[in-house]
PDB file of N, CA and C in Angstrom:
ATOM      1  N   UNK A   1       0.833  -1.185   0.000  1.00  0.00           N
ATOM      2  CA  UNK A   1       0.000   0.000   0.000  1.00  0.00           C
ATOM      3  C   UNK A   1       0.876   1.245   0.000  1.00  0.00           C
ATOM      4  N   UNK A   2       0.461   2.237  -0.801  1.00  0.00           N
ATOM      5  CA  UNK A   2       0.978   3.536  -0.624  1.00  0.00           C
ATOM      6  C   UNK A   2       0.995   4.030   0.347  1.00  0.00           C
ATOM      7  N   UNK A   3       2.328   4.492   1.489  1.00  0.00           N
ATOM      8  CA  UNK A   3       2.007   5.689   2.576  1.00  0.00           C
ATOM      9  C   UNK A   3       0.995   6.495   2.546  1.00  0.00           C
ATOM     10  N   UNK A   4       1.030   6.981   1.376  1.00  0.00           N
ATOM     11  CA  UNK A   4      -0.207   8.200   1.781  1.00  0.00           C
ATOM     12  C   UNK A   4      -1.738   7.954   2.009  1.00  0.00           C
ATOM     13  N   UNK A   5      -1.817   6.342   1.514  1.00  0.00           N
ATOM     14  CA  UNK A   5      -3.227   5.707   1.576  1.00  0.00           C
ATOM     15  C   UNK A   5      -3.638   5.287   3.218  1.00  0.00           C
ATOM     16  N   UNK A   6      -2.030   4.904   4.105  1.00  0.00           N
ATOM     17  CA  UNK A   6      -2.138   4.335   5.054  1.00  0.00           C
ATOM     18  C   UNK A   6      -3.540   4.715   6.134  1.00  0.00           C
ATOM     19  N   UNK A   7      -3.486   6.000   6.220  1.00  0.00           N
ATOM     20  CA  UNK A   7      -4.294   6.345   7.771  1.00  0.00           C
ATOM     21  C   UNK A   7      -5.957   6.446   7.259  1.00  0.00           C
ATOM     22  N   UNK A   8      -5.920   6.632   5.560  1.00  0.00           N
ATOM     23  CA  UNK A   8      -7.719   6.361   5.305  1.00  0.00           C
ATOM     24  C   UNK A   8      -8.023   4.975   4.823  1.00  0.00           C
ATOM     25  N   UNK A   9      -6.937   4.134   4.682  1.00  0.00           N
ATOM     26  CA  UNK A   9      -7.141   2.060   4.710  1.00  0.00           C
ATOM     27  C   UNK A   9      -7.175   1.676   6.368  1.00  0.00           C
ATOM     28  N   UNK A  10      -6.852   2.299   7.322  1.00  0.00           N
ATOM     29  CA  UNK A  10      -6.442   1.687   8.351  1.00  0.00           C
ATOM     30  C   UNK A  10      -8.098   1.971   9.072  1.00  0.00           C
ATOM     31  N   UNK A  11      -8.601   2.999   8.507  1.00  0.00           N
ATOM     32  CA  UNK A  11      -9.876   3.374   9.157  1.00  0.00           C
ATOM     33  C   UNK A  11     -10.723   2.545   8.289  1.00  0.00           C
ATOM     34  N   UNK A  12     -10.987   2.264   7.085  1.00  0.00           N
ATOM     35  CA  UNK A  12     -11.729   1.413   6.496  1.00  0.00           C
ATOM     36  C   UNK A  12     -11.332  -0.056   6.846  1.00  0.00           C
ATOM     37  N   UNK A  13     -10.087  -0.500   7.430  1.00  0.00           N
ATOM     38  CA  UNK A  13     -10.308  -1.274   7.691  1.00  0.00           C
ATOM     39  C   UNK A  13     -11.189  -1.743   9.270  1.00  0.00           C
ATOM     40  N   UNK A  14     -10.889  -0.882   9.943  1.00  0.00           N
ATOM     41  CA  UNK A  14     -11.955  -0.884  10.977  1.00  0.00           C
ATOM     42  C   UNK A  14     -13.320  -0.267  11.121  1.00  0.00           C
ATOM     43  N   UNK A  15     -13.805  -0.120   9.883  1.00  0.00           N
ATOM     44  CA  UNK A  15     -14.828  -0.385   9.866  1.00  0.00           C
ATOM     45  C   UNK A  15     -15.374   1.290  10.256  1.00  0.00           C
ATOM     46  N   UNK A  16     -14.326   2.427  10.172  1.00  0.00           N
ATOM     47  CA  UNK A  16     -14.511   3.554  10.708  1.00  0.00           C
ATOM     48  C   UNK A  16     -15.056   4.736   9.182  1.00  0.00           C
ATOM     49  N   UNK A  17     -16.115   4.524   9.008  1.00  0.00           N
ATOM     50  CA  UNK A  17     -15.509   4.942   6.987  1.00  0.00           C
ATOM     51  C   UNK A  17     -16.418   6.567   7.384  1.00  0.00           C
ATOM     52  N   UNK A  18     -17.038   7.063   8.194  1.00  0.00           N
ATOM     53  CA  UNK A  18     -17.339   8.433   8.390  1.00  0.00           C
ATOM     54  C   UNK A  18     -16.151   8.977   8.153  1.00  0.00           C
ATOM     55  N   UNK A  19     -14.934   8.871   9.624  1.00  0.00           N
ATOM     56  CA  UNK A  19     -13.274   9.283   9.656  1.00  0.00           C
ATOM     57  C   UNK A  19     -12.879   8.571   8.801  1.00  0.00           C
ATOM     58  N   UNK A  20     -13.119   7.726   7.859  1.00  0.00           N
ATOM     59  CA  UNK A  20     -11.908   7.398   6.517  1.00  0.00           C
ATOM     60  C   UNK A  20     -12.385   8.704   5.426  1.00  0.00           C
ATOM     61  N   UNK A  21     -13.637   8.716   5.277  1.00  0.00           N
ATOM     62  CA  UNK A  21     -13.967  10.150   4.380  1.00  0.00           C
ATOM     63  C   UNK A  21     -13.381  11.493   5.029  1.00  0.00           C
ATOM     64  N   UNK A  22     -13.351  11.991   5.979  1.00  0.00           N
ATOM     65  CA  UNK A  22     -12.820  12.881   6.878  1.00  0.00           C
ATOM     66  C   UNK A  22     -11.480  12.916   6.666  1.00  0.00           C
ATOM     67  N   UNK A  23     -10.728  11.683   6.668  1.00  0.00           N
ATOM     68  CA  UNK A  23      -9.518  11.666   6.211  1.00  0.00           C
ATOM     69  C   UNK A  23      -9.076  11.926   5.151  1.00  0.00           C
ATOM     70  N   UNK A  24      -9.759  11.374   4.090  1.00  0.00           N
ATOM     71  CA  UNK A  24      -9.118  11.390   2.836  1.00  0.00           C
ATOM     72  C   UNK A  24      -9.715  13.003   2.481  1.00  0.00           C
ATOM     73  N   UNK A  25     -10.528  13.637   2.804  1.00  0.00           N
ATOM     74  CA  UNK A  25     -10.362  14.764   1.970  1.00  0.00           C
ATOM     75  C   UNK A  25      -9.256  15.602   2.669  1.00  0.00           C
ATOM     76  N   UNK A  26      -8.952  15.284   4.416  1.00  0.00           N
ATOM     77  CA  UNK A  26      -7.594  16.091   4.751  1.00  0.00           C
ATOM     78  C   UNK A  26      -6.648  15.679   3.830  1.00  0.00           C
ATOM     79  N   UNK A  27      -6.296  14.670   3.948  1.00  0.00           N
ATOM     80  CA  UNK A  27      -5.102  13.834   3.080  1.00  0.00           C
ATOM     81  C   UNK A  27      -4.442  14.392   1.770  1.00  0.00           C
ATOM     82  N   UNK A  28      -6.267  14.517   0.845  1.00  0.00           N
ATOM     83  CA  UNK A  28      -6.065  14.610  -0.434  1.00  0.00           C
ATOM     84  C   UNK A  28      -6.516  15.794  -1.073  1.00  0.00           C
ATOM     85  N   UNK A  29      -6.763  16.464   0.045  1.00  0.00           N
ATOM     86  CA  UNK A  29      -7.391  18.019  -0.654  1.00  0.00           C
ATOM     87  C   UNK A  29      -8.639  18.508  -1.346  1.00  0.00           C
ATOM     88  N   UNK A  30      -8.750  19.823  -1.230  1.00  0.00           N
ATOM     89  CA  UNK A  30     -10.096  20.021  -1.472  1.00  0.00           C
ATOM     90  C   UNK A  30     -10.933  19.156  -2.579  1.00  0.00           C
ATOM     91  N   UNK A  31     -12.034  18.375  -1.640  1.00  0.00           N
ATOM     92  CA  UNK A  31     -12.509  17.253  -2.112  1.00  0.00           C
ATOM     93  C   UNK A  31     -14.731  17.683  -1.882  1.00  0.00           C
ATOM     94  N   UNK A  32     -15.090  17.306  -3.398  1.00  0.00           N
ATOM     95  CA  UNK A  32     -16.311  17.605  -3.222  1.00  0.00           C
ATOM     96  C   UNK A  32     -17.143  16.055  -1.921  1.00  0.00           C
ATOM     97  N   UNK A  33     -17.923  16.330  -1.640  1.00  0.00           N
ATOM     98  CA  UNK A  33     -18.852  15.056  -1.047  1.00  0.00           C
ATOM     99  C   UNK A  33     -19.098  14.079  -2.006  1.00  0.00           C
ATOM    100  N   UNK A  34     -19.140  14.095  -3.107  1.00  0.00           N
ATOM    101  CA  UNK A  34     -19.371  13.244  -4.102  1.00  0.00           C
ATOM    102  C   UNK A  34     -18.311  12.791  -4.514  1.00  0.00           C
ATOM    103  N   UNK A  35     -17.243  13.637  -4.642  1.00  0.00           N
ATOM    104  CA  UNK A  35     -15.950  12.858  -4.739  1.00  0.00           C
ATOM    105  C   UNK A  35     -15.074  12.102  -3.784  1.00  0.00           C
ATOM    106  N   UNK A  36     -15.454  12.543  -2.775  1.00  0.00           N
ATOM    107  CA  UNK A  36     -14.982  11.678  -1.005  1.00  0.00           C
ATOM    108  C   UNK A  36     -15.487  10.377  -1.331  1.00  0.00           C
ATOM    109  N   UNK A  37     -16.877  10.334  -1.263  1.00  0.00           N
ATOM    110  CA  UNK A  37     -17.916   9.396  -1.950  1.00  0.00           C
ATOM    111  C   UNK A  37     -17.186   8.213  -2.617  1.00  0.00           C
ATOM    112  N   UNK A  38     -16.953   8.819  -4.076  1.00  0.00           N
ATOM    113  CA  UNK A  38     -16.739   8.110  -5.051  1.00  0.00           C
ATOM    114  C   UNK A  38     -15.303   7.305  -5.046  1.00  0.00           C
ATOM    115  N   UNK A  39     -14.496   8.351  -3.936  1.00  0.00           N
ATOM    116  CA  UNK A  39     -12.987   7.725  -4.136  1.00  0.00           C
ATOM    117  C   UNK A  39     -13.059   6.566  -3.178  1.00  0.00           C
ATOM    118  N   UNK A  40     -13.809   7.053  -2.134  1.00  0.00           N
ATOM    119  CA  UNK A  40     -13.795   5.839  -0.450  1.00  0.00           C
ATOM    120  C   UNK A  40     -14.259   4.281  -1.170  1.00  0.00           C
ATOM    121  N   UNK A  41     -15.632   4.582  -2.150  1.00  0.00           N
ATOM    122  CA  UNK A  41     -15.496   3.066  -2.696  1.00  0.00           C
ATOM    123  C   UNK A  41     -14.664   2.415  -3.558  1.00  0.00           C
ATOM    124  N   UNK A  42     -14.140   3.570  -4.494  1.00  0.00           N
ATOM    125  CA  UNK A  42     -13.266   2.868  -4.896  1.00  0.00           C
ATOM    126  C   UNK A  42     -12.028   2.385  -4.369  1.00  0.00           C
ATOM    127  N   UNK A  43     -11.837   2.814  -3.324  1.00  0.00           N
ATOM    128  CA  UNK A  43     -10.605   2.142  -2.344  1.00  0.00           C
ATOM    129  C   UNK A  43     -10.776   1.342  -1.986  1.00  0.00           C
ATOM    130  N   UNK A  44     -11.998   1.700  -1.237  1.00  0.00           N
ATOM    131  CA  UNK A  44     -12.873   0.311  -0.667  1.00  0.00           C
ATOM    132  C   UNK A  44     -12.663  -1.191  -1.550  1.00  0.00           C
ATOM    133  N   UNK A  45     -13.530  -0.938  -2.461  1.00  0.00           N
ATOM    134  CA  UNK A  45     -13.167  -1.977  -3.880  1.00  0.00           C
ATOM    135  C   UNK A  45     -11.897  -2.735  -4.198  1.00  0.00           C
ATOM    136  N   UNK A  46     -10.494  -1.920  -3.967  1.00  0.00           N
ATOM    137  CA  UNK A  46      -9.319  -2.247  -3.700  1.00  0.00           C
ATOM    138  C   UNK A  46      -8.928  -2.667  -3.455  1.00  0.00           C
ATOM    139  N   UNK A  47      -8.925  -2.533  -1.449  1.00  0.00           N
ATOM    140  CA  UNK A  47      -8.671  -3.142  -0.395  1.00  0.00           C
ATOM    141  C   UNK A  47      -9.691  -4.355  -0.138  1.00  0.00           C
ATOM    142  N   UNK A  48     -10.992  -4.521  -0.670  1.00  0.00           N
ATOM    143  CA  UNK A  48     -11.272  -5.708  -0.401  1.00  0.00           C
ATOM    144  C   UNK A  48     -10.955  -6.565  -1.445  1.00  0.00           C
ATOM    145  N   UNK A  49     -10.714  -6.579  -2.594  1.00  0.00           N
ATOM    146  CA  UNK A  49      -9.843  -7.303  -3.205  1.00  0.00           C
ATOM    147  C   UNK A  49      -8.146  -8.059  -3.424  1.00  0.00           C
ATOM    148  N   UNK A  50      -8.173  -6.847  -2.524  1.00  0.00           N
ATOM    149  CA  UNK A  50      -6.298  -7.274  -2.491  1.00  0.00           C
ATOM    150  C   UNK A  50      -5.964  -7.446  -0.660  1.00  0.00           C
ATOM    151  N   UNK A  51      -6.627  -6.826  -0.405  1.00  0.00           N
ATOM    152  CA  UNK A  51      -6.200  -7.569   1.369  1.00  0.00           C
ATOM    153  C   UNK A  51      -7.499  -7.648   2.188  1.00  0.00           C
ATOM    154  N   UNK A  52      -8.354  -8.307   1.643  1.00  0.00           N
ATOM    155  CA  UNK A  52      -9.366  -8.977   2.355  1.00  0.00           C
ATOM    156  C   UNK A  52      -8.737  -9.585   3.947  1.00  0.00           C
ATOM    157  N   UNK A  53      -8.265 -10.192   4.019  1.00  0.00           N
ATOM    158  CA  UNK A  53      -7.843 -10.148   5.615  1.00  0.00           C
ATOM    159  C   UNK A  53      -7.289  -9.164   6.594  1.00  0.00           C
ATOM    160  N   UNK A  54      -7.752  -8.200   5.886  1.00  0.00           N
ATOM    161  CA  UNK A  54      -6.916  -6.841   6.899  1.00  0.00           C
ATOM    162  C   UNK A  54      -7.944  -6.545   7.349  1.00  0.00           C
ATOM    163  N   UNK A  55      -9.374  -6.696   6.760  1.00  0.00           N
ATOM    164  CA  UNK A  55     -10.238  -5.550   7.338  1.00  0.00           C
ATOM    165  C   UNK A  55     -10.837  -6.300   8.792  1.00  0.00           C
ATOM    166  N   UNK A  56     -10.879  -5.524  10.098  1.00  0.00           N
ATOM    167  CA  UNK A  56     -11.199  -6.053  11.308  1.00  0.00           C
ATOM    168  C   UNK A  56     -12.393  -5.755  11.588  1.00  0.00           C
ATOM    169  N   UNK A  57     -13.292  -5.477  10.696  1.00  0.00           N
ATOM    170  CA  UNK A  57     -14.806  -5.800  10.553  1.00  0.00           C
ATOM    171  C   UNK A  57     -15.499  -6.953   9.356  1.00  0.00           C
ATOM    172  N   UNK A  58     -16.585  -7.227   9.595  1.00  0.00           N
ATOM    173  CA  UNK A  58     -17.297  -7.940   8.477  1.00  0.00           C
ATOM    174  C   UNK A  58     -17.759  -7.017   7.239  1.00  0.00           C
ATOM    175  N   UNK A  59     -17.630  -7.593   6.234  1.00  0.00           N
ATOM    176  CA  UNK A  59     -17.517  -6.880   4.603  1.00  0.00           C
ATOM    177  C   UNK A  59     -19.049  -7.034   4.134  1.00  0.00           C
ATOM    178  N   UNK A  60     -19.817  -8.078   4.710  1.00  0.00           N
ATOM    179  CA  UNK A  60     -21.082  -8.143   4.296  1.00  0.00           C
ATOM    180  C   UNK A  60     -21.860  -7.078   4.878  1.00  0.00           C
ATOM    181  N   UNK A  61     -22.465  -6.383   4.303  1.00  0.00           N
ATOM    182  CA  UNK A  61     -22.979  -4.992   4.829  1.00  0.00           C
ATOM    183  C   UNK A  61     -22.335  -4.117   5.705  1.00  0.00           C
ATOM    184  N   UNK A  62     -20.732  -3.864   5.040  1.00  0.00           N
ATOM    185  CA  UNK A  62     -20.286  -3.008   5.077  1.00  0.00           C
ATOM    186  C   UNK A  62     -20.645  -1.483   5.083  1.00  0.00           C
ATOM    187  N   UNK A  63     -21.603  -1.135   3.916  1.00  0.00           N
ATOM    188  CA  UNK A  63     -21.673   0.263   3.790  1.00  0.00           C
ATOM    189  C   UNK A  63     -23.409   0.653   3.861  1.00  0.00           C
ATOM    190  N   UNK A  64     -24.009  -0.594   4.760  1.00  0.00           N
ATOM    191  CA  UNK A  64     -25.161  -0.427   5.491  1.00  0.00           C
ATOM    192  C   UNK A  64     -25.508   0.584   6.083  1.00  0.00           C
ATOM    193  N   UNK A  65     -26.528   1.819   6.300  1.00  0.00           N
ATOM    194  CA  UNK A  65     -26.462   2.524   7.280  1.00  0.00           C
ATOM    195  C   UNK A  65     -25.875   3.839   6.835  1.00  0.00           C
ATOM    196  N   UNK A  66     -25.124   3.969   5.704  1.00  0.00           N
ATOM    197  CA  UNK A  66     -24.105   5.062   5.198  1.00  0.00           C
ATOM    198  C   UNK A  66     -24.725   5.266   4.080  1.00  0.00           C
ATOM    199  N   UNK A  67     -25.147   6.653   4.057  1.00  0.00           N
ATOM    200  CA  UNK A  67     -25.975   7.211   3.209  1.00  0.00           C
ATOM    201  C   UNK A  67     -25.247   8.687   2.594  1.00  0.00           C
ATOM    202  N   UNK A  68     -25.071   9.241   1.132  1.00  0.00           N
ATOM    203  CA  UNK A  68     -24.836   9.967   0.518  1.00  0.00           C
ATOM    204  C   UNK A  68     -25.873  10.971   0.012  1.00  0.00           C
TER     205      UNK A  68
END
């Protein structure tokens, strides 16, 4: 993983994805809501493909409850 990805994967992996959006627009700069949005799943998408055992929550209704 890229350093700079570290501290908004480490929150998706716990299952924290309000503060992983919070993060990544500190991280990555002025960022619309729709684009916070759009990037968090596609990370999301990422990381559950390539390190499915990192995440220290369950992936099945993951983004339950989280509304745009």
């Amino acid at each position: 993983m890229p350093e700079e990805w570290d501290r908004v994967d480490q929150l998706l992996f716990d299952g924290r994805r309000i503060q992983a959006a919070h993060a990544l627009r500190e991280d990555f700069g002025p960022l619309t809501i729709h684009e916070t949005i759009v990037a968090l799943g596609e990370r999301f998408e990422h990381l559950r493909l390539n390190h499915p055992e990192s995440f220290n929550v369950s992936l099945d209704g993951y983004w339950d409850h989280f509304y745009s």
